[in-house]
N, C-alpha and C. Protein backbone atom coordinates (compact mmCIF):
# COMPACT_ATOMS: atom_id res chain seq x y z
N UNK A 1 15.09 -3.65 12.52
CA UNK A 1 14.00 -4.30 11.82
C UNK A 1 12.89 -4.62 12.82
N UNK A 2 11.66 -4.53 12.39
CA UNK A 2 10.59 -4.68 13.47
C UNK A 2 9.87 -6.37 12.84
N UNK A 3 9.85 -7.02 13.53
CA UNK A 3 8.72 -8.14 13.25
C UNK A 3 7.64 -8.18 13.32
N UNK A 4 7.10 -8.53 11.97
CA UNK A 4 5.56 -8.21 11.16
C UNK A 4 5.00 -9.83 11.47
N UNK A 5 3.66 -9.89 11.98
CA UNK A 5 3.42 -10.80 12.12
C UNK A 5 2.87 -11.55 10.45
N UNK A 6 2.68 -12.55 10.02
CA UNK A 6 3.00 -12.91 8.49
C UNK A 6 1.90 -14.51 9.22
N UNK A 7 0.78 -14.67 9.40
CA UNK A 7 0.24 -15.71 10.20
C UNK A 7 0.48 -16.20 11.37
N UNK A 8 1.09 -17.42 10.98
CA UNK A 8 1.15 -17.82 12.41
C UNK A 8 2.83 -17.58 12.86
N UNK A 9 3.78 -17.02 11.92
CA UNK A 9 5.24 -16.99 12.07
C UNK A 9 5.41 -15.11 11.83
N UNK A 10 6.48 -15.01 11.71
CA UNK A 10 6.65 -13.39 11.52
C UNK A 10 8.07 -13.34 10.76
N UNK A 11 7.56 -11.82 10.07
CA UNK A 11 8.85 -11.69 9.08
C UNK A 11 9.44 -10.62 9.90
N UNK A 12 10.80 -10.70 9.27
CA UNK A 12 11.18 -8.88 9.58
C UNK A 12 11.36 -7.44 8.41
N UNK A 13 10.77 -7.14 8.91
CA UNK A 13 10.72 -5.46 7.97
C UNK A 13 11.62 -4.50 8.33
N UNK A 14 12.45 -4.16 7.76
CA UNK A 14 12.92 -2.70 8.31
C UNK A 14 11.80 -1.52 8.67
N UNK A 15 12.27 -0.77 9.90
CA UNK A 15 10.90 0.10 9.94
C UNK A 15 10.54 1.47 9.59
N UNK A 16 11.44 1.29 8.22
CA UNK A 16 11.38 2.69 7.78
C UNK A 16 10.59 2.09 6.06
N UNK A 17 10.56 0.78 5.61
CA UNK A 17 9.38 0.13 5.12
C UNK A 17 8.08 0.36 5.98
N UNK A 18 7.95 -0.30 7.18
CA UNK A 18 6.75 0.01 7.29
C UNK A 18 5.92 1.05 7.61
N UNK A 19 6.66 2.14 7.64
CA UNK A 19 6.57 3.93 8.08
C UNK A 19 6.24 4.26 6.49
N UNK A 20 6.67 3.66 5.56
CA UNK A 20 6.43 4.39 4.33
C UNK A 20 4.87 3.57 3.78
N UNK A 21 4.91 2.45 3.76
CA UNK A 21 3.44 1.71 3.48
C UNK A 21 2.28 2.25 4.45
N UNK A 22 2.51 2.90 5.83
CA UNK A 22 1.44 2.97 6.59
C UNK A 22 1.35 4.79 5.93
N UNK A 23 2.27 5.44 5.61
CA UNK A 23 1.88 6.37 5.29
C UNK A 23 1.15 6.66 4.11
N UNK A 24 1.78 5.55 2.78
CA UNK A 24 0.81 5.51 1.83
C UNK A 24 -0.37 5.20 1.76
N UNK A 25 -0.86 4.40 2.99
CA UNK A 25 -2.01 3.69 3.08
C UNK A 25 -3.18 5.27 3.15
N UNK A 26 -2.05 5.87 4.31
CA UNK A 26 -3.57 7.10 5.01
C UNK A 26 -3.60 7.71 4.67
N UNK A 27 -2.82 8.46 3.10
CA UNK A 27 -2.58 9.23 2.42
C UNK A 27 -3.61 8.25 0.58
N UNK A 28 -3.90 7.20 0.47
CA UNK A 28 -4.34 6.75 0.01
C UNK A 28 -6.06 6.68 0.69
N UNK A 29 -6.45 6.22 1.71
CA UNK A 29 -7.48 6.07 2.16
C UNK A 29 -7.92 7.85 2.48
N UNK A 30 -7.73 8.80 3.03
CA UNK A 30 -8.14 10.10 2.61
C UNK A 30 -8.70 10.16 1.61
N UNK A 31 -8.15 9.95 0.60
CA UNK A 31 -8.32 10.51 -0.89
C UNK A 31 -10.07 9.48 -1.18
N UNK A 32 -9.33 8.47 -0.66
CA UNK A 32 -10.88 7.48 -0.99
C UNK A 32 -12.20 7.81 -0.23
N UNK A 33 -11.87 8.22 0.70
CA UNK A 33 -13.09 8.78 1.64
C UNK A 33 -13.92 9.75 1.27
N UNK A 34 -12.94 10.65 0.86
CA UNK A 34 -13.31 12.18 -0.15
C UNK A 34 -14.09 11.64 -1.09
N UNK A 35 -14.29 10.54 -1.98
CA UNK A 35 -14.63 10.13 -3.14
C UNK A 35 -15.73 9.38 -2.49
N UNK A 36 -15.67 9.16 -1.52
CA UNK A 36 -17.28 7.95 -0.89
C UNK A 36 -16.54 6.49 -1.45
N UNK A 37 -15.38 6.36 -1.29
CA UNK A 37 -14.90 4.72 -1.47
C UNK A 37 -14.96 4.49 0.18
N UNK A 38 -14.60 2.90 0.27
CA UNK A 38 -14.14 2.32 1.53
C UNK A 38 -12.59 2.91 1.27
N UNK A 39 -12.23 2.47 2.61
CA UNK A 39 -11.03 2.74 3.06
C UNK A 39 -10.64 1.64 2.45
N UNK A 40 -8.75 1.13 2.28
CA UNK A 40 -8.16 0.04 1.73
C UNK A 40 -7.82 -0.13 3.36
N UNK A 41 -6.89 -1.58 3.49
CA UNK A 41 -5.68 -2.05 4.60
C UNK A 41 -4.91 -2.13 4.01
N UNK A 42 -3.83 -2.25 5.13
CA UNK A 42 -2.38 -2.20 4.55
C UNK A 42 -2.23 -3.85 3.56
N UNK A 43 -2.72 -4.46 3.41
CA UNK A 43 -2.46 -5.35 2.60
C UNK A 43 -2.68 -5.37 1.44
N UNK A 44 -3.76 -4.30 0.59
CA UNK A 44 -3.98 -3.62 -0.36
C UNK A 44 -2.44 -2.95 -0.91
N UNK A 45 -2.34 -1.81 -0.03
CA UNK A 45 -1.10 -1.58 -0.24
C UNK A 45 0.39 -1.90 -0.66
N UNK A 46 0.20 -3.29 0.31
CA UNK A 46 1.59 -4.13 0.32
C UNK A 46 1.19 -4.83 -1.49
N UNK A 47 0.11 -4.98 -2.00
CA UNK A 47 -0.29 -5.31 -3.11
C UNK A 47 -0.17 -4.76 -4.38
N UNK A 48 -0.24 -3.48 -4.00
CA UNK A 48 0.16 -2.59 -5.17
C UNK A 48 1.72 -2.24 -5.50
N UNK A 49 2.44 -2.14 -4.19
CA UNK A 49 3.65 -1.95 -4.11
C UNK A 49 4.18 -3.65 -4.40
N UNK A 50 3.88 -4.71 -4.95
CA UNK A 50 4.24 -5.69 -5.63
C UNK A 50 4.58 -5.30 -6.48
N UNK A 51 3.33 -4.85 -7.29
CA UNK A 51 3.40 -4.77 -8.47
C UNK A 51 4.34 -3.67 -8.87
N UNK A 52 4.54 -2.98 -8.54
CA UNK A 52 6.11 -1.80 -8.62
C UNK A 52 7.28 -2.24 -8.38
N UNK A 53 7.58 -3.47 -7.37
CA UNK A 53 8.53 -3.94 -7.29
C UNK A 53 9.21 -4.56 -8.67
N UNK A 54 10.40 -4.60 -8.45
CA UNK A 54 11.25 -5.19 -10.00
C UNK A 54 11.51 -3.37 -10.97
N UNK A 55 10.57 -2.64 -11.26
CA UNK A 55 10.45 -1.49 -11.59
C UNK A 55 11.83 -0.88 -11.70
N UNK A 56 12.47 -0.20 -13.02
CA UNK A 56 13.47 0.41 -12.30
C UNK A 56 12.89 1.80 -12.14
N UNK A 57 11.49 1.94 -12.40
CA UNK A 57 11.18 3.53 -11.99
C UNK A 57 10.39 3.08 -10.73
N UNK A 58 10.86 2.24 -9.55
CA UNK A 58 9.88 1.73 -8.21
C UNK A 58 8.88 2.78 -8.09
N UNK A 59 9.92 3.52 -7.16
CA UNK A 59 8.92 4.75 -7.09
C UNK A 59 8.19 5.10 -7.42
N UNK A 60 8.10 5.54 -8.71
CA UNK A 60 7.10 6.05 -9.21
C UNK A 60 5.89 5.61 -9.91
N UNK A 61 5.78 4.15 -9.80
CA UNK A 61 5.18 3.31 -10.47
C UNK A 61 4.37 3.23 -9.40
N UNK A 62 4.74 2.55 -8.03
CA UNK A 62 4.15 2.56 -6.71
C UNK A 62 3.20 3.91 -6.55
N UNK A 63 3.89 5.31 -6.57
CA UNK A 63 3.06 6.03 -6.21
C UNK A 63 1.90 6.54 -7.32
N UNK A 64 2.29 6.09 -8.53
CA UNK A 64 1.06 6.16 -9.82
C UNK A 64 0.12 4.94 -9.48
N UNK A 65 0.46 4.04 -9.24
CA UNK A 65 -0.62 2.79 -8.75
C UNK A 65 -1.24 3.10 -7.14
N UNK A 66 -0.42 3.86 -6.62
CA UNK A 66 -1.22 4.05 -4.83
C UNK A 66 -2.19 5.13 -5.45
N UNK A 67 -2.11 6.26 -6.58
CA UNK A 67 -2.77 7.30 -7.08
C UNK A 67 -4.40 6.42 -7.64
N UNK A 68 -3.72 5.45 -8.25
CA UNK A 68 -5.28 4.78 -9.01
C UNK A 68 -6.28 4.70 -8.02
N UNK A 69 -5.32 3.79 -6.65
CA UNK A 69 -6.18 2.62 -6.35
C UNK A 69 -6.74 4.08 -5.68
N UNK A 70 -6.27 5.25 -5.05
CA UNK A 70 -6.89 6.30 -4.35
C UNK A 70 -7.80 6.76 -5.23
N UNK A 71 -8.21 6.97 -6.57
CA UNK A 71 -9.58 7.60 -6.84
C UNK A 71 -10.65 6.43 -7.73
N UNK A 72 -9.93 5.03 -7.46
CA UNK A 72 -10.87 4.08 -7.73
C UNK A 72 -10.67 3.22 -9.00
N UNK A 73 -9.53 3.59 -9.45
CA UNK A 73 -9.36 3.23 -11.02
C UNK A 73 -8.68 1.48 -10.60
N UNK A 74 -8.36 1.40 -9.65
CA UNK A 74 -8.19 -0.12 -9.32
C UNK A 74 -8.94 -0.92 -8.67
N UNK A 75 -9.31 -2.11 -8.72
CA UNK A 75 -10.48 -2.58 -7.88
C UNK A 75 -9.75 -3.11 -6.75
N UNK A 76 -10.29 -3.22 -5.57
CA UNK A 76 -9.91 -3.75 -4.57
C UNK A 76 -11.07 -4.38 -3.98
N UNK A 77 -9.78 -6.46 -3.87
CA UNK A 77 -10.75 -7.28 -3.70
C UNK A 77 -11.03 -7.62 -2.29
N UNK A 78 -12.46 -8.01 -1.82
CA UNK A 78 -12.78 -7.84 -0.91
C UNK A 78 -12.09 -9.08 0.21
């Protein structure tokens, strides 16, 4: 597990979580660039993949919501 800093304390992540969020992120931000969006951060990310959590289709809910927020259909707050 790698420790994520979380403010002023830190959590731990396994780091094959955070290998998969950093990949959705740059695989998400590509797509937005192409389109003339800003780029997201990984906290965007960690945001959408909330909302998939509980899911029993995770997966695929996550990567239909990382799909939105990539051509704009989600807003991301500043």
């Amino acid at each position: 597990m790698l420790p994520i800093p979380v403010g002023k304390s830190y959590e731990r992540e396994f780091g094959w979580i955070v290998f998969e969020r950093e990949t959705m992120r740059a695989a998400v931000n590509v797509e937005r660039v192409r389109r003339g969006l800003p780029p997201v951060d990984i906290s965007v990310i960690k945001k959408v993949e909330q909302i998939a959590t509980g899911h029993s289709d995770y997966a695929s809910k996550f990567a239909l919501y990382a799909a939105e927020l990539a051509v704009g259909d989600i807003e991301v707050e500043p």
